[in-house]
PDB file of N, CA and C in Angstrom:
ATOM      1  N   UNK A   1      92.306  94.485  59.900  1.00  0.00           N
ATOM      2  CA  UNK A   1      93.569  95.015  60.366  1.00  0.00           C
ATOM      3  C   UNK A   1      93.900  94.417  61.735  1.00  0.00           C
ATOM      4  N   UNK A   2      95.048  94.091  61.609  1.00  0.00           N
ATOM      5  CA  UNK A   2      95.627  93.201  63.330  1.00  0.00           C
ATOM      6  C   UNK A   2      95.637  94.777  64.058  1.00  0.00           C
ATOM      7  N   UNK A   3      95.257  94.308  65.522  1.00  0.00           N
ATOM      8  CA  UNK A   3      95.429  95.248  66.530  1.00  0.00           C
ATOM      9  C   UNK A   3      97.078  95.497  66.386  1.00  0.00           C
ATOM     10  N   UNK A   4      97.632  96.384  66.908  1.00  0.00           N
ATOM     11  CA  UNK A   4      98.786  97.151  67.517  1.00  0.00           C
ATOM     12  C   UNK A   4      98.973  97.311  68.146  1.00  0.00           C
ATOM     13  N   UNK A   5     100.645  97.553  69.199  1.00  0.00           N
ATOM     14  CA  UNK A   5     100.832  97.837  70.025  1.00  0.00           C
ATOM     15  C   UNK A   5     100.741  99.612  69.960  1.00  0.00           C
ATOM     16  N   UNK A   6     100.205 100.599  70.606  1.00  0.00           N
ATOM     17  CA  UNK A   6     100.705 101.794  70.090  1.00  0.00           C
ATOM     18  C   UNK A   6     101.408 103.080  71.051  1.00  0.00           C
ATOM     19  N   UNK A   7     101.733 103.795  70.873  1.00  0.00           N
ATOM     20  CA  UNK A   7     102.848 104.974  71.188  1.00  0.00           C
ATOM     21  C   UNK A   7     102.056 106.312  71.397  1.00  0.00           C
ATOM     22  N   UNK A   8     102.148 106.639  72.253  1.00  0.00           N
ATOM     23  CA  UNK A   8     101.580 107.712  72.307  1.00  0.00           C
ATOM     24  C   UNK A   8     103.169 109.220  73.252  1.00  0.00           C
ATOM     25  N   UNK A   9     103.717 110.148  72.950  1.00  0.00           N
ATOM     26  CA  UNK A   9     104.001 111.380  73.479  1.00  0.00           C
ATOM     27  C   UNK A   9     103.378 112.415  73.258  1.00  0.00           C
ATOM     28  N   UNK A  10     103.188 113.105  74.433  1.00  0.00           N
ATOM     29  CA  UNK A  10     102.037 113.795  74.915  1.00  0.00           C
ATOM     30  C   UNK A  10     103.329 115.094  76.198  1.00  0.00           C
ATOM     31  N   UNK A  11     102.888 116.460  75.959  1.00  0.00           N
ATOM     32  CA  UNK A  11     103.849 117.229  76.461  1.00  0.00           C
ATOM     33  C   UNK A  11     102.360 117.445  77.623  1.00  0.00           C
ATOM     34  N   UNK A  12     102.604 117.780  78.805  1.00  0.00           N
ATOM     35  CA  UNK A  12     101.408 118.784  79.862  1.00  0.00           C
ATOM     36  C   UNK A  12     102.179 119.909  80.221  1.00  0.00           C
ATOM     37  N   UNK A  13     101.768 121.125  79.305  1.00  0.00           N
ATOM     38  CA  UNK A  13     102.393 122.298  80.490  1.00  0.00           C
ATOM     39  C   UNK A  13     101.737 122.374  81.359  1.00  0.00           C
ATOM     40  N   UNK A  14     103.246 123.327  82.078  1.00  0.00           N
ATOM     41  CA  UNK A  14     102.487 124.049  83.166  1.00  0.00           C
ATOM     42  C   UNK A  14     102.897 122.953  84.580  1.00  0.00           C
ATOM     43  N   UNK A  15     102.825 121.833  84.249  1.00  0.00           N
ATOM     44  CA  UNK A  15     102.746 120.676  85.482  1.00  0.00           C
ATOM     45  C   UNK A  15     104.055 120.542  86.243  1.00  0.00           C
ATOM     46  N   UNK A  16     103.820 120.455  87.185  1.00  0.00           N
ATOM     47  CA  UNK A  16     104.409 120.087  88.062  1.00  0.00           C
ATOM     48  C   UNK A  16     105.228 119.067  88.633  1.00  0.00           C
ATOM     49  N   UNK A  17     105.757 118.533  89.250  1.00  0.00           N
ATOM     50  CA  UNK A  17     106.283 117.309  89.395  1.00  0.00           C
ATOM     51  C   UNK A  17     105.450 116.903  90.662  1.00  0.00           C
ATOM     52  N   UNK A  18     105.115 117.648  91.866  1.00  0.00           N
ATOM     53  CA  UNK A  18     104.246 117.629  92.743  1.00  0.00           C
ATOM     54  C   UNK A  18     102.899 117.009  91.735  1.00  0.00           C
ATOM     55  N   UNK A  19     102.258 117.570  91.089  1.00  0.00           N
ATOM     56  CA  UNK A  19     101.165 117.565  90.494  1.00  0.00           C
ATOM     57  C   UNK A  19     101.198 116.156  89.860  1.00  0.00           C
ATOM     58  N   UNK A  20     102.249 115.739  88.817  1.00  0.00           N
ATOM     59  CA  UNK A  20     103.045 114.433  88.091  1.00  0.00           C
ATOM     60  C   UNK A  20     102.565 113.148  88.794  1.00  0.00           C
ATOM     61  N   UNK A  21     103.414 113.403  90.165  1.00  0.00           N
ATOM     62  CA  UNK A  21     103.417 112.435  90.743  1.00  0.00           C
ATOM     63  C   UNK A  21     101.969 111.677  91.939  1.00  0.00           C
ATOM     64  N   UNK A  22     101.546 112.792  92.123  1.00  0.00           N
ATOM     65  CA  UNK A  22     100.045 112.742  92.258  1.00  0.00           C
ATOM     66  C   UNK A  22      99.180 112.331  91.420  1.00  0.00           C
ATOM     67  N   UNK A  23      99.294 112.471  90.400  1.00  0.00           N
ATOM     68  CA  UNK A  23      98.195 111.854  89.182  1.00  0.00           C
ATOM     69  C   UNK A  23      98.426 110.420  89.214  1.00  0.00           C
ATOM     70  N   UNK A  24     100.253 109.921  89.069  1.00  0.00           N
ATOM     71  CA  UNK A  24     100.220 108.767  88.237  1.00  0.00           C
ATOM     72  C   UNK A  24     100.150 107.961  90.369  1.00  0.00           C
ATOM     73  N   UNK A  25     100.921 108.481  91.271  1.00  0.00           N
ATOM     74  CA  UNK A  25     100.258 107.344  92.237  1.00  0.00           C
ATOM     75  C   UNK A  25      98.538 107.192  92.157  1.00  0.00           C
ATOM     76  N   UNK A  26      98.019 108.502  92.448  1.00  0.00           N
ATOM     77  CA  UNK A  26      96.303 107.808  92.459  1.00  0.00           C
ATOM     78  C   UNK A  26      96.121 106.737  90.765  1.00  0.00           C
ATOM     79  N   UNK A  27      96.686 107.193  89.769  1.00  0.00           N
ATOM     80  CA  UNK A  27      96.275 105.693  89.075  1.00  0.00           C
ATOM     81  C   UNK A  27      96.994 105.071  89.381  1.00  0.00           C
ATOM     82  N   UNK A  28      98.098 104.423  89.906  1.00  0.00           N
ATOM     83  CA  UNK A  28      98.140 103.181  90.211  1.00  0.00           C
ATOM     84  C   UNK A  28      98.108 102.205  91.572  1.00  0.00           C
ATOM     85  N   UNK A  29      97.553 103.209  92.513  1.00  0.00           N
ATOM     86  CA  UNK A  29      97.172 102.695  93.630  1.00  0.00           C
ATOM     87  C   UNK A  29      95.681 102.136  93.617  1.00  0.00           C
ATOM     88  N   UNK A  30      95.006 102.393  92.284  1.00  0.00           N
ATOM     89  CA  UNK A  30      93.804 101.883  92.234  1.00  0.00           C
ATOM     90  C   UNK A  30      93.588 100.118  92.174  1.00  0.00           C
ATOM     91  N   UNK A  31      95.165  99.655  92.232  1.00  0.00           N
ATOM     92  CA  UNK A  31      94.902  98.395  91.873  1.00  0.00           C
ATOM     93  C   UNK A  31      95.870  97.686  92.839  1.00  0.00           C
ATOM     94  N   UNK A  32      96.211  98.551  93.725  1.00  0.00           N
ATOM     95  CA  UNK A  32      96.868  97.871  95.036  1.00  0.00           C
ATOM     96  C   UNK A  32      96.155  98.822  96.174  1.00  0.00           C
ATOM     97  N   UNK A  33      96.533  97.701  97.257  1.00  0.00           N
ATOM     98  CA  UNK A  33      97.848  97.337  97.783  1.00  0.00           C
ATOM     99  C   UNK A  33      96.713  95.514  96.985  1.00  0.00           C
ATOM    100  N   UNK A  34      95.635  94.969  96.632  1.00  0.00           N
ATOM    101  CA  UNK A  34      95.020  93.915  97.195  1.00  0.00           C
ATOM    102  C   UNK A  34      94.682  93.505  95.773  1.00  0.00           C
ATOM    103  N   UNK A  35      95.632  93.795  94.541  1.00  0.00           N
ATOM    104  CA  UNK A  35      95.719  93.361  93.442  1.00  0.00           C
ATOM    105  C   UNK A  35      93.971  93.358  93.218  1.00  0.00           C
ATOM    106  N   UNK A  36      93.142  94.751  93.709  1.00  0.00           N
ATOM    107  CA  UNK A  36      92.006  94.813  92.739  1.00  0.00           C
ATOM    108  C   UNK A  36      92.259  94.942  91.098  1.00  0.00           C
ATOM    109  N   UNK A  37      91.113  94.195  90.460  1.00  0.00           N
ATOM    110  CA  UNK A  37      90.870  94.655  89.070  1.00  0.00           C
ATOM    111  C   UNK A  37      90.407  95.411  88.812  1.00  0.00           C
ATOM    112  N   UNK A  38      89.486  95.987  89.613  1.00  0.00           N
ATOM    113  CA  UNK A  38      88.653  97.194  88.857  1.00  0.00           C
ATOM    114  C   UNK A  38      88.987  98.490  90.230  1.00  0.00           C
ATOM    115  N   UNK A  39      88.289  99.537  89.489  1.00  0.00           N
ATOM    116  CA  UNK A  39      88.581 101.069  90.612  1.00  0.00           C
ATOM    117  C   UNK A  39      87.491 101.618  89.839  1.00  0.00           C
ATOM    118  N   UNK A  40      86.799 102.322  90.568  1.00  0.00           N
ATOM    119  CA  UNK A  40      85.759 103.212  90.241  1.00  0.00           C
ATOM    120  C   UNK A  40      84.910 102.511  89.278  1.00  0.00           C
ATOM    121  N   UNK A  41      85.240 101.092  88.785  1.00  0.00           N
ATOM    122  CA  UNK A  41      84.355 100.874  87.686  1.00  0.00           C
ATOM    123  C   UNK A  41      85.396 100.479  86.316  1.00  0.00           C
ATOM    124  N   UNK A  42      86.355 100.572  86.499  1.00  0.00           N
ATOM    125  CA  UNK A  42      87.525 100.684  85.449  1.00  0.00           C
ATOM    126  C   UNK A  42      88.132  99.612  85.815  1.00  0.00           C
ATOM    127  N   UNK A  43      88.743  98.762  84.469  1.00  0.00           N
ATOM    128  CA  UNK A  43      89.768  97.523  85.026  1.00  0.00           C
ATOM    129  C   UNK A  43      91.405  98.132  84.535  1.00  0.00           C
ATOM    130  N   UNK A  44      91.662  97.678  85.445  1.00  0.00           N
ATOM    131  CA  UNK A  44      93.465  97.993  85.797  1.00  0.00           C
ATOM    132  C   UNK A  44      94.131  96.596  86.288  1.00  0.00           C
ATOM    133  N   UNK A  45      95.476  96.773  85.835  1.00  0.00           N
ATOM    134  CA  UNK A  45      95.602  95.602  86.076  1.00  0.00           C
ATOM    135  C   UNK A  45      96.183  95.321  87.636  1.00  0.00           C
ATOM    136  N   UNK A  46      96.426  94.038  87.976  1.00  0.00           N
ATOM    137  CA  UNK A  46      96.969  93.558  89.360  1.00  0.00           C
ATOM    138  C   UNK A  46      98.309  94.949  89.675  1.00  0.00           C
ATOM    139  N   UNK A  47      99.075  95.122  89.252  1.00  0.00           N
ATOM    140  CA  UNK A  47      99.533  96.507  89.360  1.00  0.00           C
ATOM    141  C   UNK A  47      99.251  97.696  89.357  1.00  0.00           C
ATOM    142  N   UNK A  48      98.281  97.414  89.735  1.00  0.00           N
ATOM    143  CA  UNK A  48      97.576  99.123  89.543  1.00  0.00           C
ATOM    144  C   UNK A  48      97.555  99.855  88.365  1.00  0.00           C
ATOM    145  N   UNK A  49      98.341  99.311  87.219  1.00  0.00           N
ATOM    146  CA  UNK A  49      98.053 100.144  85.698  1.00  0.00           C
ATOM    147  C   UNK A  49      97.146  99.874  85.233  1.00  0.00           C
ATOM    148  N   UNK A  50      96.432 100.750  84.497  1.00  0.00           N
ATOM    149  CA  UNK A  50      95.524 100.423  83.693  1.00  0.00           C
ATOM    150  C   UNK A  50      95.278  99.468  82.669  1.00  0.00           C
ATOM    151  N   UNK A  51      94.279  99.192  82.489  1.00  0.00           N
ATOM    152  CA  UNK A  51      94.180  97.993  81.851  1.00  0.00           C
ATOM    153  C   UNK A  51      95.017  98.590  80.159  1.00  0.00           C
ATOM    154  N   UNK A  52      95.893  97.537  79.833  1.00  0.00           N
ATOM    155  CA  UNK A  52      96.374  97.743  78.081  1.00  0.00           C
ATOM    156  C   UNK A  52      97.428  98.115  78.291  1.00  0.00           C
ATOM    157  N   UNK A  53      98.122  99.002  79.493  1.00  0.00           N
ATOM    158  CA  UNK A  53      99.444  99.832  79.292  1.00  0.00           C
ATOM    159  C   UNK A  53     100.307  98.888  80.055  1.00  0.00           C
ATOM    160  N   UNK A  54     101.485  98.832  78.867  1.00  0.00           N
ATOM    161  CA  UNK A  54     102.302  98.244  78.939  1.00  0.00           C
ATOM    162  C   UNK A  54     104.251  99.358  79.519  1.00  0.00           C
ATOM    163  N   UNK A  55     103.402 100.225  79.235  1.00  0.00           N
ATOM    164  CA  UNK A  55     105.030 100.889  79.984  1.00  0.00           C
ATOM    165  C   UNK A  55     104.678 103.007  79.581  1.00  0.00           C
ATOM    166  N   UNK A  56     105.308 103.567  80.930  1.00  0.00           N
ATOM    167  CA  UNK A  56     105.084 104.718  81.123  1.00  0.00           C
ATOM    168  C   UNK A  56     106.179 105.450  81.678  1.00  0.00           C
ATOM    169  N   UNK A  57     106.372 106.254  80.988  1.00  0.00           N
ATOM    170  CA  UNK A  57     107.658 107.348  81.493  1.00  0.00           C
ATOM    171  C   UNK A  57     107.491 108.987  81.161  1.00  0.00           C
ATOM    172  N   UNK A  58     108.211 109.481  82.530  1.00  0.00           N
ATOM    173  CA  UNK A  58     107.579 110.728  82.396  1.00  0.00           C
ATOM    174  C   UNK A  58     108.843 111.707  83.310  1.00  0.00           C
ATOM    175  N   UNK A  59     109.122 112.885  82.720  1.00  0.00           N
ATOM    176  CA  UNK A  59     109.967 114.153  83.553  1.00  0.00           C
ATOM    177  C   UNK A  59     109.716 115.000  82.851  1.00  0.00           C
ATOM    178  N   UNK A  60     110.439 115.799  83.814  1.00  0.00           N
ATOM    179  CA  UNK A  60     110.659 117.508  83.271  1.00  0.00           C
ATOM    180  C   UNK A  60     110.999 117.871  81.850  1.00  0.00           C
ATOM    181  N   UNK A  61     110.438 118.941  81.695  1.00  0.00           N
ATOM    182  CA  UNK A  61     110.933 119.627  80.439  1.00  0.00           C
ATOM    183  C   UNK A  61     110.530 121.417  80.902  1.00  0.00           C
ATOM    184  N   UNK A  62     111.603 121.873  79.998  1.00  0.00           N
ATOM    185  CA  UNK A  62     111.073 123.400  80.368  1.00  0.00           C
ATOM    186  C   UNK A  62     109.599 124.001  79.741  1.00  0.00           C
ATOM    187  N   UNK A  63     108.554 124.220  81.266  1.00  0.00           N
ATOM    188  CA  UNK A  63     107.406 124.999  81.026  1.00  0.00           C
ATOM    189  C   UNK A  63     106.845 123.332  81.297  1.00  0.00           C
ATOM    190  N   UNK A  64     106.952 122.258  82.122  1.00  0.00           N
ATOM    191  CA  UNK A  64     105.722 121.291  82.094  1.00  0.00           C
ATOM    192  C   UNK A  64     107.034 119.773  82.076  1.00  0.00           C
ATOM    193  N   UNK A  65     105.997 119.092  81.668  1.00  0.00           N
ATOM    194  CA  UNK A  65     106.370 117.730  81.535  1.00  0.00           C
ATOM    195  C   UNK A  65     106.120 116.916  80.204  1.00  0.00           C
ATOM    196  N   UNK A  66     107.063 115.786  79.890  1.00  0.00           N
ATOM    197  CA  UNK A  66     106.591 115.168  78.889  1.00  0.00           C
ATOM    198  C   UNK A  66     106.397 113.719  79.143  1.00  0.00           C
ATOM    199  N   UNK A  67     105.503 112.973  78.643  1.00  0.00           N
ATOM    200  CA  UNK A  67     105.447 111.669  78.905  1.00  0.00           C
ATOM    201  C   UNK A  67     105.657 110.772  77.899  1.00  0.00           C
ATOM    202  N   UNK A  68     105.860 109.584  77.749  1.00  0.00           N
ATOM    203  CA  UNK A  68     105.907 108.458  76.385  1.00  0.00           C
ATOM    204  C   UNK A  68     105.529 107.314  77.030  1.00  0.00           C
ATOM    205  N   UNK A  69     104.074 106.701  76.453  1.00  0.00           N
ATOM    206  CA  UNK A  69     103.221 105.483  77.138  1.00  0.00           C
ATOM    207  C   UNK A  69     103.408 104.774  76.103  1.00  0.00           C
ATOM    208  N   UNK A  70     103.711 103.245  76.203  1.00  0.00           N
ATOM    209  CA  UNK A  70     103.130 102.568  75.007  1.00  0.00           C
ATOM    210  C   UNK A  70     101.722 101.348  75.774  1.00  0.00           C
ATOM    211  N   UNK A  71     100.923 101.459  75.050  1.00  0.00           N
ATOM    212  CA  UNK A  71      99.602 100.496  75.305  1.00  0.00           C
ATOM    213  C   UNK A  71      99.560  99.162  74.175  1.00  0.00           C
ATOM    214  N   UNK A  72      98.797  98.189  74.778  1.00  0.00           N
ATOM    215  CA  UNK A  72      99.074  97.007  74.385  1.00  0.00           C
ATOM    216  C   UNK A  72      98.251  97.218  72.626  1.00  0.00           C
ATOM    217  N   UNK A  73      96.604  98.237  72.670  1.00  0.00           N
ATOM    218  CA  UNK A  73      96.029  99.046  71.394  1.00  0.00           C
ATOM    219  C   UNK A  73      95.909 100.041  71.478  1.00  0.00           C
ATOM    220  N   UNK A  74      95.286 100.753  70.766  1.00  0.00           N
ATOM    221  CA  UNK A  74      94.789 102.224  70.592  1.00  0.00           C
ATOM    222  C   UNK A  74      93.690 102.049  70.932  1.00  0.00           C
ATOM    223  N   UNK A  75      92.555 101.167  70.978  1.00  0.00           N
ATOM    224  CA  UNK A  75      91.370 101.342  71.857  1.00  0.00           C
ATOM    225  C   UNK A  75      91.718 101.331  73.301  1.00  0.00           C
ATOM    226  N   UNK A  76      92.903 100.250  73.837  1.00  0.00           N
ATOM    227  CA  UNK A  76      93.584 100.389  75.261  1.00  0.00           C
ATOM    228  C   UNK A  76      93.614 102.045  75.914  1.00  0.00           C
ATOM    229  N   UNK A  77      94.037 102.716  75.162  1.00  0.00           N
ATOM    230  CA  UNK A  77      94.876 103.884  75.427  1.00  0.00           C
ATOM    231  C   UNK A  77      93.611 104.926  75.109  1.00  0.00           C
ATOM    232  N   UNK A  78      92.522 104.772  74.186  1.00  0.00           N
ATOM    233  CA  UNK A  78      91.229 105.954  74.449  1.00  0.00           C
ATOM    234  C   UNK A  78      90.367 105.523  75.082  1.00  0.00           C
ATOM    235  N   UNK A  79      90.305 104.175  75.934  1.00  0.00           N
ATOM    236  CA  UNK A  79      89.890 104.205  76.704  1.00  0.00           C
ATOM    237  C   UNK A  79      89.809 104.846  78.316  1.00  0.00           C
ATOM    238  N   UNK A  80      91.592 104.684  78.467  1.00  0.00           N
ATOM    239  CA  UNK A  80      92.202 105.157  79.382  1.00  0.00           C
ATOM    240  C   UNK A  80      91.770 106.455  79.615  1.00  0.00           C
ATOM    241  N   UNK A  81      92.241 107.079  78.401  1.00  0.00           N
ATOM    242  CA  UNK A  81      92.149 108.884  78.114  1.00  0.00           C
ATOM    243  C   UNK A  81      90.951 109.216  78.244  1.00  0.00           C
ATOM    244  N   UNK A  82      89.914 108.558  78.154  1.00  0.00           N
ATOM    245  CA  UNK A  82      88.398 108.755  78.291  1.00  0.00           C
ATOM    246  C   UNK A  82      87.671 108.214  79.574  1.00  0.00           C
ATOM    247  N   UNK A  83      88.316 108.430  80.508  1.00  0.00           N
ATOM    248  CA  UNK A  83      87.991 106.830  81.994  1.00  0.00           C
ATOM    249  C   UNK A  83      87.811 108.325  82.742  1.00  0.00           C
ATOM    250  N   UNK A  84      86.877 107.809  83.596  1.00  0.00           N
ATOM    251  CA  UNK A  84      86.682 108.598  84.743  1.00  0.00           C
ATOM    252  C   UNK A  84      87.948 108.303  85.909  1.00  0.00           C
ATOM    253  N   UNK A  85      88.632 106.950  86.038  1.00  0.00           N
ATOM    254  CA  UNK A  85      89.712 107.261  86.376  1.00  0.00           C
ATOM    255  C   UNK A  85      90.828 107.867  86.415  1.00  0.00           C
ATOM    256  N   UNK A  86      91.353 108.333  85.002  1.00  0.00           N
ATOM    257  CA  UNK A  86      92.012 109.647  84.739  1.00  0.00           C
ATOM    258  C   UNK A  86      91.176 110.634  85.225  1.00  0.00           C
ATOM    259  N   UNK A  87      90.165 111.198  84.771  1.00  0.00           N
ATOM    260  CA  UNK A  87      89.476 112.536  84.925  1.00  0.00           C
ATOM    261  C   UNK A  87      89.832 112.798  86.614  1.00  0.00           C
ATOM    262  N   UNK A  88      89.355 111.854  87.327  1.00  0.00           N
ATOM    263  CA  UNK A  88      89.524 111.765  89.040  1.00  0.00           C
ATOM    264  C   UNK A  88      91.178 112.504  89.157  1.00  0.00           C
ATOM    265  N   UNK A  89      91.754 111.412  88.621  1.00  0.00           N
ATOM    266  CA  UNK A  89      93.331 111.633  89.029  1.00  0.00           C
ATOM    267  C   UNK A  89      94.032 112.875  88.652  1.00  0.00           C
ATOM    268  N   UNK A  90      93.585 113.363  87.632  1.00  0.00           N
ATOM    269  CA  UNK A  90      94.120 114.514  87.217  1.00  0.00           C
ATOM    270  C   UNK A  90      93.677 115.433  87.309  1.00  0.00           C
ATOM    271  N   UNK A  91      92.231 115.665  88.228  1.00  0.00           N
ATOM    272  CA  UNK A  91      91.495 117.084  87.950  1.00  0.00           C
ATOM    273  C   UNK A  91      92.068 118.083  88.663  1.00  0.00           C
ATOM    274  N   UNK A  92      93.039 118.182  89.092  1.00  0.00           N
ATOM    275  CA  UNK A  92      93.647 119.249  89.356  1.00  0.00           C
ATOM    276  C   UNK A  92      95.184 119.638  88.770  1.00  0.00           C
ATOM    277  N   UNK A  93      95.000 118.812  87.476  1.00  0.00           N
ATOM    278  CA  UNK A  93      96.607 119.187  86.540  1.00  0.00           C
ATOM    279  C   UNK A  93      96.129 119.487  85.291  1.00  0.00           C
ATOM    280  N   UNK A  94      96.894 120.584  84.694  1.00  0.00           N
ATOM    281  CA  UNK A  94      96.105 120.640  83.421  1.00  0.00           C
ATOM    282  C   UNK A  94      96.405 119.208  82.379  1.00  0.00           C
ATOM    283  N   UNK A  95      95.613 119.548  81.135  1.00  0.00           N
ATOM    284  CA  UNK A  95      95.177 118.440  80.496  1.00  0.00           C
ATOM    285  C   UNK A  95      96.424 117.881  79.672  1.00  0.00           C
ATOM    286  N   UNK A  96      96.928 116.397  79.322  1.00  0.00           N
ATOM    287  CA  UNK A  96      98.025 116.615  78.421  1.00  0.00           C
ATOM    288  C   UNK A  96      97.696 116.947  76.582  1.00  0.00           C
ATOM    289  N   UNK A  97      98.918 117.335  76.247  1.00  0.00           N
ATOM    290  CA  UNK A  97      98.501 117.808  74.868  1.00  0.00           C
ATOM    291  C   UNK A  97      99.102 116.614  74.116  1.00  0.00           C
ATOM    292  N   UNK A  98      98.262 116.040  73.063  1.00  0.00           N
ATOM    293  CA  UNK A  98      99.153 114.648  72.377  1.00  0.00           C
ATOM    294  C   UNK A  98      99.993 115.067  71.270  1.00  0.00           C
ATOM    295  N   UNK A  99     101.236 115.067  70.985  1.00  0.00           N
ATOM    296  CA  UNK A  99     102.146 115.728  70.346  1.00  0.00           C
ATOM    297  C   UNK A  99     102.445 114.509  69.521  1.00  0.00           C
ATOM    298  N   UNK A 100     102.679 113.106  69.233  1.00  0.00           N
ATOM    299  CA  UNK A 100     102.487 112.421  68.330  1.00  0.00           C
ATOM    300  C   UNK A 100     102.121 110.802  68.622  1.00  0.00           C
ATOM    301  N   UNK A 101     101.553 110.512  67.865  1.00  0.00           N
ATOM    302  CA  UNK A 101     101.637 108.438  68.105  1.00  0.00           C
ATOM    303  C   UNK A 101     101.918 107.865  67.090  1.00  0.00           C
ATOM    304  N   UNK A 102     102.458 106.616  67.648  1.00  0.00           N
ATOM    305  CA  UNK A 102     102.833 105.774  66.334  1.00  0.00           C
ATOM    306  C   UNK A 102     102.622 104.236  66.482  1.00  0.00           C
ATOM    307  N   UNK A 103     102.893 103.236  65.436  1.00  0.00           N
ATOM    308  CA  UNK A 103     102.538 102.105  66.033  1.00  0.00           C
ATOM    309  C   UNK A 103     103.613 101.326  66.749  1.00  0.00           C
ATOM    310  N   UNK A 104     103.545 100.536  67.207  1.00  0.00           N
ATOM    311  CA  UNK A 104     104.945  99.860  68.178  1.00  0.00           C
ATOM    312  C   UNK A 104     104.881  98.407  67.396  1.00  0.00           C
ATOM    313  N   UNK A 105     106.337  98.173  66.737  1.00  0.00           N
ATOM    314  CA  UNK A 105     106.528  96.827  66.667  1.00  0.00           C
ATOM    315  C   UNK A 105     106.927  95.900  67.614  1.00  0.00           C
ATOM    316  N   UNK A 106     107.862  96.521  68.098  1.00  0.00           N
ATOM    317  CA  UNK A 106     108.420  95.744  69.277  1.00  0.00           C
ATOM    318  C   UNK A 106     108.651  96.680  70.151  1.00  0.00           C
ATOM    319  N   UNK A 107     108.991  96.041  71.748  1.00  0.00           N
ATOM    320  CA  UNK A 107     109.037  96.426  72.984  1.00  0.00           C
ATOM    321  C   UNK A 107     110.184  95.694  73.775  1.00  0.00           C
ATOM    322  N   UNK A 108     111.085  96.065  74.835  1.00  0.00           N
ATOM    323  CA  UNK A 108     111.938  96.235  75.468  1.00  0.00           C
ATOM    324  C   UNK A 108     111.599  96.425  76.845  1.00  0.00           C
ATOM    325  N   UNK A 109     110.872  95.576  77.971  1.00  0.00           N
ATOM    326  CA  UNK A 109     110.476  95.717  78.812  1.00  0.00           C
ATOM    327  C   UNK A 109     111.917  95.652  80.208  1.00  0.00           C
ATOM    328  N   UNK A 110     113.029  95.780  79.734  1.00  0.00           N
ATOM    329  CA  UNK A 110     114.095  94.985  80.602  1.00  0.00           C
ATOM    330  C   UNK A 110     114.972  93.639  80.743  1.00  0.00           C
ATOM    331  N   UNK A 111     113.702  92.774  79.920  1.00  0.00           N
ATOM    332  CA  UNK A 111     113.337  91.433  80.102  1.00  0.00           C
ATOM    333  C   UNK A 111     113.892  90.916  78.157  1.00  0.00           C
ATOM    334  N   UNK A 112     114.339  92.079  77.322  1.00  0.00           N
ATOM    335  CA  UNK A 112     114.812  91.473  76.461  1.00  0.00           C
ATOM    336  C   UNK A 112     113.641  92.070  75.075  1.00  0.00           C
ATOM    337  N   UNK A 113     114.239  92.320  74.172  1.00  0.00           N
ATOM    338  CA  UNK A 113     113.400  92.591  72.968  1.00  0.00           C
ATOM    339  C   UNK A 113     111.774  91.756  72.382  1.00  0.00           C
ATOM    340  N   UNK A 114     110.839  92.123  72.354  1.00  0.00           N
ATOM    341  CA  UNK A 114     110.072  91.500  71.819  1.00  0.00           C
ATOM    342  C   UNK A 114     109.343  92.040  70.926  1.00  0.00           C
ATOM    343  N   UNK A 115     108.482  90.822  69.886  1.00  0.00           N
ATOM    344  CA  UNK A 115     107.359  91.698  68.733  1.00  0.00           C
ATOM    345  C   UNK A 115     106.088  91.709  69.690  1.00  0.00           C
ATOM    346  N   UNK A 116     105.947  93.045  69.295  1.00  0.00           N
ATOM    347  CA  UNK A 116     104.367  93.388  70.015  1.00  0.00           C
ATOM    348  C   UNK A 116     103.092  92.487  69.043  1.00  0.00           C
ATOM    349  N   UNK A 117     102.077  91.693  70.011  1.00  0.00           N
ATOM    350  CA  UNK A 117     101.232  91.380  69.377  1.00  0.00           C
ATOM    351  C   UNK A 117     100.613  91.880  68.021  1.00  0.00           C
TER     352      UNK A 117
END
């Protein structure tokens, strides 16, 4: 089976936007200001994202927040979810709940439509 790009939405009650925005700067300051690759042991990329993720968005909803990540695989993305770098970043937000995934054909980075590997 060819790898996938894949999709993940995921709701966190309860969270905060204080809380939100605290999680996702500590992950991605792990890979700036000095374009490190690794943090704690984890590779991320020259942007401070984690290694595989290709795009992340996240706001309010009533009672919490919702997010929609797409990662370059699905090993990308349980890795992530399983990294002591998340665990760090978030231990003081509750956990997100994964509400569905799917696979990604193509992607829309700004830069124009493309097929995901």
């Amino acid at each position: 089976m060819v790898a996938m790009a894949f999709a993940i939405l995921a709701g966190i009650p309860d969270l905060t936007r204080d809380q939100y925005e605290t999680v996702v700067k500590k992950v991605n300051e792990s890979g700036s200001p000095a374009g490190a690759l690794f943090h704690a042991g984890e590779k991320v990329n020259e942007s401070g994202s984690p290694a595989g993720a290709l795009f992340h968005a996240g706001g309010p909803i009533e009672g919490g927040y919702r997010i929609v990540e797409v990662w370059e695989t699905r090993e990308a993305a349980d890795t992530f979810y399983s990294s002591p770098l998340l665990a760090d970043a978030a231990a003081a937000s509750p956990p997100p709940k994964i509400i569905m995934t799917w696979p990604v054909y193509g992607i829309d980075d700004g830069s124009g439509w493309q097929q995901t590997p």
